[in-house]
C-alpha atoms as a PDB file:
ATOM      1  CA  UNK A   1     230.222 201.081 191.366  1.00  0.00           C
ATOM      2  CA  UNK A   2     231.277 199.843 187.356  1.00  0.00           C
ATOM      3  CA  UNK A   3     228.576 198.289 185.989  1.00  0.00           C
ATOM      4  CA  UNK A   4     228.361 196.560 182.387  1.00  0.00           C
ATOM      5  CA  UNK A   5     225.622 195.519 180.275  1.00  0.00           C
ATOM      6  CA  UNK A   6     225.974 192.238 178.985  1.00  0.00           C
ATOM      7  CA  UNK A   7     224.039 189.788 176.305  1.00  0.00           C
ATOM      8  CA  UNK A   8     223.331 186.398 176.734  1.00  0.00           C
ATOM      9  CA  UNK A   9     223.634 184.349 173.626  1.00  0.00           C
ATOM     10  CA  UNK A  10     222.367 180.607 172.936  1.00  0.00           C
ATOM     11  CA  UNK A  11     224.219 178.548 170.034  1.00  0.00           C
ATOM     12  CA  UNK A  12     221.241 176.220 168.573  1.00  0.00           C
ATOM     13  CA  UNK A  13     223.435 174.192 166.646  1.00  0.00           C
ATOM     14  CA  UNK A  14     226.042 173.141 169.534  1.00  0.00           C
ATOM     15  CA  UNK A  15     227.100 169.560 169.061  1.00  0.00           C
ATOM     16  CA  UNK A  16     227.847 168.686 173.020  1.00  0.00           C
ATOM     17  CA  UNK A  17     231.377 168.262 173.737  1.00  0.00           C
ATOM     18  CA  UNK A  18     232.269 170.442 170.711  1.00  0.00           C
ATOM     19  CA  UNK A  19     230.606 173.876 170.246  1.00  0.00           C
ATOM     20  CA  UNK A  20     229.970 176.516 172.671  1.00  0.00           C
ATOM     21  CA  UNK A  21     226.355 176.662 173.991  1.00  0.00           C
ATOM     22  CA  UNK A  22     225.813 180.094 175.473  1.00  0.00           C
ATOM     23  CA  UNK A  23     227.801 183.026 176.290  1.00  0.00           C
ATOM     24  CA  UNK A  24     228.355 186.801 176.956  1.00  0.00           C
ATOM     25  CA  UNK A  25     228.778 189.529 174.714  1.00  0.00           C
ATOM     26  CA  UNK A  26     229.403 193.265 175.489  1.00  0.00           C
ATOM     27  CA  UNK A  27     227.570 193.487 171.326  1.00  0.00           C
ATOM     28  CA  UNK A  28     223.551 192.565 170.956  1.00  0.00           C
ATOM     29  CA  UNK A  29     224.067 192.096 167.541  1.00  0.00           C
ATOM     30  CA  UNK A  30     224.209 188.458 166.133  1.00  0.00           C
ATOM     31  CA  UNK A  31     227.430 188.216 164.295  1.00  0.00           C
ATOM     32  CA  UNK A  32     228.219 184.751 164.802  1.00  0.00           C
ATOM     33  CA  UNK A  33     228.760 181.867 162.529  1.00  0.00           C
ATOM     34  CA  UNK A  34     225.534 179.958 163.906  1.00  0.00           C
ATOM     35  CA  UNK A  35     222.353 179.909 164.562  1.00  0.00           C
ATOM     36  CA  UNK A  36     221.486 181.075 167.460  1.00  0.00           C
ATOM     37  CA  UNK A  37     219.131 183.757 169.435  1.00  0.00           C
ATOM     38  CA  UNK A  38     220.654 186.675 171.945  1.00  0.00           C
ATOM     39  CA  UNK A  39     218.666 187.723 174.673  1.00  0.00           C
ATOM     40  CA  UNK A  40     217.662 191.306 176.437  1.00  0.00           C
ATOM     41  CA  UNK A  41     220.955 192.869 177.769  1.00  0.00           C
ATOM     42  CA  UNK A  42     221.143 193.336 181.326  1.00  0.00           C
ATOM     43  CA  UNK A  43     223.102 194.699 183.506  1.00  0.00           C
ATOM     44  CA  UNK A  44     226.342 193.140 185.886  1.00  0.00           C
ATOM     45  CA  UNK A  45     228.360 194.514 188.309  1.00  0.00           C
ATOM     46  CA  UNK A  46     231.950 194.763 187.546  1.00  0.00           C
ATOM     47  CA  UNK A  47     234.338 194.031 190.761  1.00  0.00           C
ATOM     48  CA  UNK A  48     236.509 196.871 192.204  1.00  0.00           C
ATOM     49  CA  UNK A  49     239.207 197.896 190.449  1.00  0.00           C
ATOM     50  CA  UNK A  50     237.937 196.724 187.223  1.00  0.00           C
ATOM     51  CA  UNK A  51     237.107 199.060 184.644  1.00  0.00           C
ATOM     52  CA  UNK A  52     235.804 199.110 180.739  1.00  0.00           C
ATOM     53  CA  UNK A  53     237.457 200.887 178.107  1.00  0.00           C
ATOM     54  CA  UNK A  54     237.398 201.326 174.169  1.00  0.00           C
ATOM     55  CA  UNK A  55     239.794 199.610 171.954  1.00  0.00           C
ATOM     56  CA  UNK A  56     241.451 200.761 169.313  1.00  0.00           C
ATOM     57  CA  UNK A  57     238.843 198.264 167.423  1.00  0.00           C
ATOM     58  CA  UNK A  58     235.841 200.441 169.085  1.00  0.00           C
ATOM     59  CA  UNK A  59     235.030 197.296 171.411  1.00  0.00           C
ATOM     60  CA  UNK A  60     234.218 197.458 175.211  1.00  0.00           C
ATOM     61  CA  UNK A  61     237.198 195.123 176.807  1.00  0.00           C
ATOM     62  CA  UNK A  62     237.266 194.427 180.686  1.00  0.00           C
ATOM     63  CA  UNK A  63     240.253 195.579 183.051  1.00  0.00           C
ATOM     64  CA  UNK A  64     241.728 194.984 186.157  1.00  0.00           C
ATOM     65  CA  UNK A  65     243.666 197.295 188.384  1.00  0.00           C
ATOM     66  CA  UNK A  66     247.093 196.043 186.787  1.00  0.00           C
ATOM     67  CA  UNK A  67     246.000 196.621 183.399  1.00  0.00           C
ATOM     68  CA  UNK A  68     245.080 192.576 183.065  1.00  0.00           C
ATOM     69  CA  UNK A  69     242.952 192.507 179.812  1.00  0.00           C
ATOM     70  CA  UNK A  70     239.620 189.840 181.049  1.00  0.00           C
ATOM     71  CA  UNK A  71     237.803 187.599 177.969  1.00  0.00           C
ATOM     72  CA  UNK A  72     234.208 187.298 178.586  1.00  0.00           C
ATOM     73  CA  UNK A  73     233.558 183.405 179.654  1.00  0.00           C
ATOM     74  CA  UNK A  74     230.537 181.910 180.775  1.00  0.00           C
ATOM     75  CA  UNK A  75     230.244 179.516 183.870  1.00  0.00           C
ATOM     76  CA  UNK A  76     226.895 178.025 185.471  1.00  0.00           C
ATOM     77  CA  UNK A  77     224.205 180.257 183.256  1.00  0.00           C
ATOM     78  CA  UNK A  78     226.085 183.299 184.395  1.00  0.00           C
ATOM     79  CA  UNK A  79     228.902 185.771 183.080  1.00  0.00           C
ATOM     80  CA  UNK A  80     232.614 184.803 183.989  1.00  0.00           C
ATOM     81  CA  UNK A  81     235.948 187.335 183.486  1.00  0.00           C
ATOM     82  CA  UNK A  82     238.389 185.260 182.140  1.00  0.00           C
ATOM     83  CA  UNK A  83     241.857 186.018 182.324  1.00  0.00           C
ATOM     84  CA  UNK A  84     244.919 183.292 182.306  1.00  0.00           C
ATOM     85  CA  UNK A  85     244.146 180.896 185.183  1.00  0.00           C
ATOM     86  CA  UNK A  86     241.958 183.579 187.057  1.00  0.00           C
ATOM     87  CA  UNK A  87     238.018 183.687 187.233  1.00  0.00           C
ATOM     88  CA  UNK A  88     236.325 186.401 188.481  1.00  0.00           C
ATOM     89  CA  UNK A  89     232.047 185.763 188.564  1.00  0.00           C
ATOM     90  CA  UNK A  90     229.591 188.680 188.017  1.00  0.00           C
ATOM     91  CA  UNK A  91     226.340 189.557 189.748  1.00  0.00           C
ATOM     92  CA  UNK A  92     223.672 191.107 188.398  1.00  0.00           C
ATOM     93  CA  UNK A  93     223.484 194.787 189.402  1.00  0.00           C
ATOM     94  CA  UNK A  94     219.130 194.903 189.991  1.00  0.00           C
ATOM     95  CA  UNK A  95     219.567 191.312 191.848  1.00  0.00           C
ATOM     96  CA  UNK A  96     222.004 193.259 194.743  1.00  0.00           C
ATOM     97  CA  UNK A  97     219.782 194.296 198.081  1.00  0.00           C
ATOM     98  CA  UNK A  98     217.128 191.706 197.681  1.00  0.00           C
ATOM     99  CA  UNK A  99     216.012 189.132 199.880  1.00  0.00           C
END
């Protein structure tokens, strides 16, 4: 099982309609343009067949079995891998097994 650890971030200063809210981010560090807070990371479950690997920038990006390069999204509170028209929703790996 490919797991990932993921950050939650929170955009203070999102005008509705406009700015980005919240989000994911493979990076705990808060390099964004806003104010804003990032929370503990935790950890997701990655589908099968998807894998993470280094780029040549030294960031974690998200792969499918084809190759398919995945963005990071956000949908209902909860990570999203974005990629063209297809959406593929994580779980959270501790939340697995519980009743």
């Amino acid at each position: 099982m490919n797991t990932i650890k993921l950050y939650k971030w929170t955009n203070f200063q999102a005008v509705d309609g406009w700015d980005q809210k919240y989000g994911f981010s493979t990076d705990g560090v808060m390099s964004f343009d806003f104010v804003g807070e990032v929370d503990e990371a935790r950890e997701y479950i990655l589908p099968e067949g998807f894998h993470v690997a280094e780029s040549n920038m030294g960031t974690e990006e998200i792969y499918d079995s084809k190759g398919r390069h995945y963005e990071i999204g956000a949908a209902n509170g909860k990570p999203t891998l974005v990629s063209g028209g297809v959406r593929v929703h994580l779980s959270e790996a501790h939340t697995l097994g519980k009743l």
